[in-house]
N, C-alpha and C. Protein backbone atom coordinates (compact mmCIF):
# COMPACT_ATOMS: atom_id res chain seq x y z
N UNK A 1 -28.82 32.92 2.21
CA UNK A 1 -29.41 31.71 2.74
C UNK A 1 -29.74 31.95 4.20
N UNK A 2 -31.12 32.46 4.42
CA UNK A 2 -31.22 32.86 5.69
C UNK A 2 -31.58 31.79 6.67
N UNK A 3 -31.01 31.47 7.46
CA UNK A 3 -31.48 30.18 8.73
C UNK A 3 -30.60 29.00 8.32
N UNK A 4 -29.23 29.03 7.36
CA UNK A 4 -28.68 28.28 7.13
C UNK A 4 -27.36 28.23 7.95
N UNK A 5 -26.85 26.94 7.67
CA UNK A 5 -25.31 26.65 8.47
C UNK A 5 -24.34 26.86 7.57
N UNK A 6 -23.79 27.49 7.87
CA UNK A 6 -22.56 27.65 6.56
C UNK A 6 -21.30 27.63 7.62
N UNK A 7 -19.94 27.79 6.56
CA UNK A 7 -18.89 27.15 7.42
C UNK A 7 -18.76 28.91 8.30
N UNK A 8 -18.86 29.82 7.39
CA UNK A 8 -18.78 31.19 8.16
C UNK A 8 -19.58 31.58 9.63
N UNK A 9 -20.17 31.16 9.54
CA UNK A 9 -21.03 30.63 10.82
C UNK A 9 -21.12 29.87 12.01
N UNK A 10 -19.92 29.21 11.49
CA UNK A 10 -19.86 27.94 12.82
C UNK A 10 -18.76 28.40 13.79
N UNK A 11 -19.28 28.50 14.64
CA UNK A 11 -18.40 28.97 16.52
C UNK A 11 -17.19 27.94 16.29
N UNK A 12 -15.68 27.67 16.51
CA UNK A 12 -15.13 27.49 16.74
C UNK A 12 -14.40 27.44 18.25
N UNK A 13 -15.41 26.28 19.27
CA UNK A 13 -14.95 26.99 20.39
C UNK A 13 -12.94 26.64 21.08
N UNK A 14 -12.63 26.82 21.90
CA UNK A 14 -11.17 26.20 22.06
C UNK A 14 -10.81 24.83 22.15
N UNK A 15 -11.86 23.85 22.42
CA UNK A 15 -11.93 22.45 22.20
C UNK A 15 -11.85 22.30 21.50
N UNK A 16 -12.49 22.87 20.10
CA UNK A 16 -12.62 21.95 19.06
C UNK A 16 -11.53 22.41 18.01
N UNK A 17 -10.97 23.69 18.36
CA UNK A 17 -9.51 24.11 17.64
C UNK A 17 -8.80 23.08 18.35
N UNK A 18 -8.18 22.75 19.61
CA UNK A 18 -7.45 22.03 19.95
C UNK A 18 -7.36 20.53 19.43
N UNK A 19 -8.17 20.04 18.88
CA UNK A 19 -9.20 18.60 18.67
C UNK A 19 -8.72 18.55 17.39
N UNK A 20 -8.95 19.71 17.08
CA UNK A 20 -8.85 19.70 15.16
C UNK A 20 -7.42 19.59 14.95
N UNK A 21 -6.75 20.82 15.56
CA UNK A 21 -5.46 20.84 15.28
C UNK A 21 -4.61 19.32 15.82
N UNK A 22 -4.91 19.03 16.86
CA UNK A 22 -4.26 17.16 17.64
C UNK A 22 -4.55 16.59 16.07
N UNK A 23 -5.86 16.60 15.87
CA UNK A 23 -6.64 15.22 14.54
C UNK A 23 -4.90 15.49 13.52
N UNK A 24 -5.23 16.82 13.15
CA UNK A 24 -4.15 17.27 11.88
C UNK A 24 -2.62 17.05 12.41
N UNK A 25 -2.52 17.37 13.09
CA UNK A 25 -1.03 16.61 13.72
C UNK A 25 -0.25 15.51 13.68
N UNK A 26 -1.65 14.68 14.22
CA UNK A 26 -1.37 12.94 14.65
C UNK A 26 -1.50 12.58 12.66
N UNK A 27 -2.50 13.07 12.10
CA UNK A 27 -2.34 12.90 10.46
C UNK A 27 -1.23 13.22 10.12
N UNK A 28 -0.45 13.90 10.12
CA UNK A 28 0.80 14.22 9.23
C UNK A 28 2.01 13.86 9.98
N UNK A 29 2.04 13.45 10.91
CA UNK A 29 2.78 12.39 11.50
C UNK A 29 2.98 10.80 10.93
N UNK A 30 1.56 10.41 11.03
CA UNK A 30 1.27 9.32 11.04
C UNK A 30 1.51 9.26 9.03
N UNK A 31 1.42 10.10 8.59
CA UNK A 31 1.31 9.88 7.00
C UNK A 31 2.91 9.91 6.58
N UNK A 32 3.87 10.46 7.48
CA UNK A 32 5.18 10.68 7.10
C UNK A 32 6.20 9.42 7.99
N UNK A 33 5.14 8.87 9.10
CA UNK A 33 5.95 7.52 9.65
C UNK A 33 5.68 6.51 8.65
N UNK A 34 4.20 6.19 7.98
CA UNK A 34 3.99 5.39 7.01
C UNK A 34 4.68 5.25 6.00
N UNK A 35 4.77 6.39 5.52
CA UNK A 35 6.02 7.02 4.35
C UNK A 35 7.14 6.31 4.29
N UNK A 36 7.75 6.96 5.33
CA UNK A 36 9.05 6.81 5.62
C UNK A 36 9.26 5.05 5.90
N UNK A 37 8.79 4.38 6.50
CA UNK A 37 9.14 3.19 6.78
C UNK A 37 8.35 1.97 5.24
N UNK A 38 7.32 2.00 4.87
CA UNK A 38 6.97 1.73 3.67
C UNK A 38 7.47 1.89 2.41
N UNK A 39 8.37 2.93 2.63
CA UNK A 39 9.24 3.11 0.86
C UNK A 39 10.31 2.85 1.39
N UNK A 40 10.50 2.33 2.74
CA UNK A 40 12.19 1.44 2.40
C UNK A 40 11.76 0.07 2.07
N UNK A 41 10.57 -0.34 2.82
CA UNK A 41 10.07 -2.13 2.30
C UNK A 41 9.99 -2.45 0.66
N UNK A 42 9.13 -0.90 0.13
CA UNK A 42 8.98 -0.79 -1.14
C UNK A 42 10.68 -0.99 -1.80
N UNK A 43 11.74 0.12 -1.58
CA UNK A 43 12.60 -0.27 -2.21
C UNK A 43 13.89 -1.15 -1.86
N UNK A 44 13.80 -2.10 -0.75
CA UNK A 44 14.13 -3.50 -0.37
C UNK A 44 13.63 -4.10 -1.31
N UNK A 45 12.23 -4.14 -1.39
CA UNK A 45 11.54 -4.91 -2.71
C UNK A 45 12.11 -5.11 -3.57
N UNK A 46 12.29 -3.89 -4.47
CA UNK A 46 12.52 -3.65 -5.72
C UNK A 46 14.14 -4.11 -5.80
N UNK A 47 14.70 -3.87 -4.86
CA UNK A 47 16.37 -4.06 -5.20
C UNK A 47 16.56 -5.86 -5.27
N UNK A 48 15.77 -6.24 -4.17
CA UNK A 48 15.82 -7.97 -4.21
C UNK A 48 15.14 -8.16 -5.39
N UNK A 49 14.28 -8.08 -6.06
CA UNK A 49 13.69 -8.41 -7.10
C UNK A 49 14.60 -8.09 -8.67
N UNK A 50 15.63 -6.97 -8.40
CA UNK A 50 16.37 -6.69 -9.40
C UNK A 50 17.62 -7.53 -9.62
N UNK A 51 18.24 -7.72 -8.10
CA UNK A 51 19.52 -8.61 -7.82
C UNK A 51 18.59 -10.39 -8.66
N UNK A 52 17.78 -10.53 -8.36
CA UNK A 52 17.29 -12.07 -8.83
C UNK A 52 16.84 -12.59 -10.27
N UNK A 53 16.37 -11.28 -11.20
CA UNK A 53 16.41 -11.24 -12.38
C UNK A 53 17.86 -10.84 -12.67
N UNK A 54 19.06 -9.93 -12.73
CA UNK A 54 20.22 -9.98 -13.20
C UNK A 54 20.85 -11.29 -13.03
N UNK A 55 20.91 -11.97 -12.15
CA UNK A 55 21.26 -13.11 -11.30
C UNK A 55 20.78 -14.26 -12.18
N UNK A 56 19.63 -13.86 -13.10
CA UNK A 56 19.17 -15.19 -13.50
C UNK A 56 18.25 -15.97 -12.89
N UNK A 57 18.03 -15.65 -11.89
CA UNK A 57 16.83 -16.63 -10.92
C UNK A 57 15.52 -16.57 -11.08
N UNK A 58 15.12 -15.56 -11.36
CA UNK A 58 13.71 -15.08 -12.05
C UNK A 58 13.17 -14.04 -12.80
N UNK A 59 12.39 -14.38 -13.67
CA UNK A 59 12.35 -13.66 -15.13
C UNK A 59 11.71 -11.92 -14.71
N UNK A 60 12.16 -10.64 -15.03
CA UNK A 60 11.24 -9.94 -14.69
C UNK A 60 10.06 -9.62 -14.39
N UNK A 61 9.24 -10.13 -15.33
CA UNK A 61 7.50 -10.42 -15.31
C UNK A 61 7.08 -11.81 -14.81
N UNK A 62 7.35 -11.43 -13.32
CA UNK A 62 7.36 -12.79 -12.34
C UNK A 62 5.75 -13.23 -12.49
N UNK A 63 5.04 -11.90 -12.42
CA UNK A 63 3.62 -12.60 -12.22
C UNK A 63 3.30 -13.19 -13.48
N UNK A 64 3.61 -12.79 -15.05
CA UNK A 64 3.01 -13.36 -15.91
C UNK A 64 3.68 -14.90 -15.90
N UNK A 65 4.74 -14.96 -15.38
CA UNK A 65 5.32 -16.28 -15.51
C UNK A 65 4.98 -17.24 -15.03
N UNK A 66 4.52 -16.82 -13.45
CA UNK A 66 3.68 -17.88 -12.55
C UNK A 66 2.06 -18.50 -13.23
N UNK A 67 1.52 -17.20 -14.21
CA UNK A 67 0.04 -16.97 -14.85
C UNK A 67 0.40 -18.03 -15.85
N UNK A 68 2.00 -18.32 -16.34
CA UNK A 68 2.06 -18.97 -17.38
C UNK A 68 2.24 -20.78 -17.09
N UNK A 69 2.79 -20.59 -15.80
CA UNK A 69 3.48 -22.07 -15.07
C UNK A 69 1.91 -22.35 -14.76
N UNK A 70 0.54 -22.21 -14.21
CA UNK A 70 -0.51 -22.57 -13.83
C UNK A 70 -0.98 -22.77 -15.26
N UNK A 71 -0.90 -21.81 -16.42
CA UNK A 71 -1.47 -22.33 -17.65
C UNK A 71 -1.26 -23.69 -18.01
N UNK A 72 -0.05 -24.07 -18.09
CA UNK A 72 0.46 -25.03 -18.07
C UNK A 72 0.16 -26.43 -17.12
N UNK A 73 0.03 -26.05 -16.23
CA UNK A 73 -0.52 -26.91 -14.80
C UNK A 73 0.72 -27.37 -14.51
N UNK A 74 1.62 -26.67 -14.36
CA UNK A 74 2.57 -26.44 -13.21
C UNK A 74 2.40 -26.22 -11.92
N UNK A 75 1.68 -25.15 -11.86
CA UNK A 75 1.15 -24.65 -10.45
C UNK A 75 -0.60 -24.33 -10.75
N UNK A 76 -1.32 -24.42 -9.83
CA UNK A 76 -2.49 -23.85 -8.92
C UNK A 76 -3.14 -22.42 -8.28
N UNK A 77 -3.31 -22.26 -9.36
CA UNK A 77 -3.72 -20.33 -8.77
C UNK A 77 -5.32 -20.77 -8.13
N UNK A 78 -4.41 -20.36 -6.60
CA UNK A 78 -5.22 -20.18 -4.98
C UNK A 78 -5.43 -18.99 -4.65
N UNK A 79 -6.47 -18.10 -5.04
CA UNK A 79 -6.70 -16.72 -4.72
C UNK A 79 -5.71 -16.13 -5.05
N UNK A 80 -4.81 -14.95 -4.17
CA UNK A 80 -3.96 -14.13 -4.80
C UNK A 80 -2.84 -14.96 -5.11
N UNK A 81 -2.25 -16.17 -4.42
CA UNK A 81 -0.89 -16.85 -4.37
C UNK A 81 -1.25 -18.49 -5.46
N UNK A 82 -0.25 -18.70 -5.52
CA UNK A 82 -0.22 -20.39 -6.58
C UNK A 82 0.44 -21.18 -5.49
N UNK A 83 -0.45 -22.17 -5.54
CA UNK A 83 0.60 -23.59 -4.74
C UNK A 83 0.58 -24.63 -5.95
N UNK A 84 1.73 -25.82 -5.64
CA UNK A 84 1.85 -26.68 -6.75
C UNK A 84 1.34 -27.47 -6.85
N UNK A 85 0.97 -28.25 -8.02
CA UNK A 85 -0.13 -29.49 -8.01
C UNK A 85 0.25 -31.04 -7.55
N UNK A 86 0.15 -31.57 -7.03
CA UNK A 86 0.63 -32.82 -6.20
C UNK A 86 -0.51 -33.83 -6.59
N UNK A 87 0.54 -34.96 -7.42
CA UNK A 87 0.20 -36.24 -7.71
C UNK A 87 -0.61 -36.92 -6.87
């Protein structure tokens, strides 16, 4: 491919190693702080949600239940959340 850009071709000058390597850094940082602090919310989640079904307080398949309380016209499905219907 004569007069073409290919990756074998492209100058790498010390800026843009430095630039690249910072970009990839601050990424795998930033992907292992997300990580790390997001899968404890995730499994806070899951443990409160387990303690409240053993407990009796709410049925495992919370969302079909709420899908079932609005069938009913119990509640009001408002975009992602349900509020209740008032007389």
């Amino acid at each position: 491919m004569p007069g073409g850009v290919g990756l074998k071709n492209a100058i790498i000058t010390p800026e843009i190693y430095i630039l690249s390597l910072s970009t990839f850094t601050a990424g795998i940082v930033g992907l292992y702080v997300g990580l790390s602090k997001g899968s404890k919310a995730c499994i806070q989640h899951f443990i409160l949600r387990l303690i409240l079904y053993l407990q009796g307080y709410n049925p495992w398949n919370l969302a079909r239940f709420l899908d079932l309380a609005a069938e009913y016209n119990f509640l009001q499905k408002v975009g992602g959340g349900y509020i209740f219907i008032t007389a």
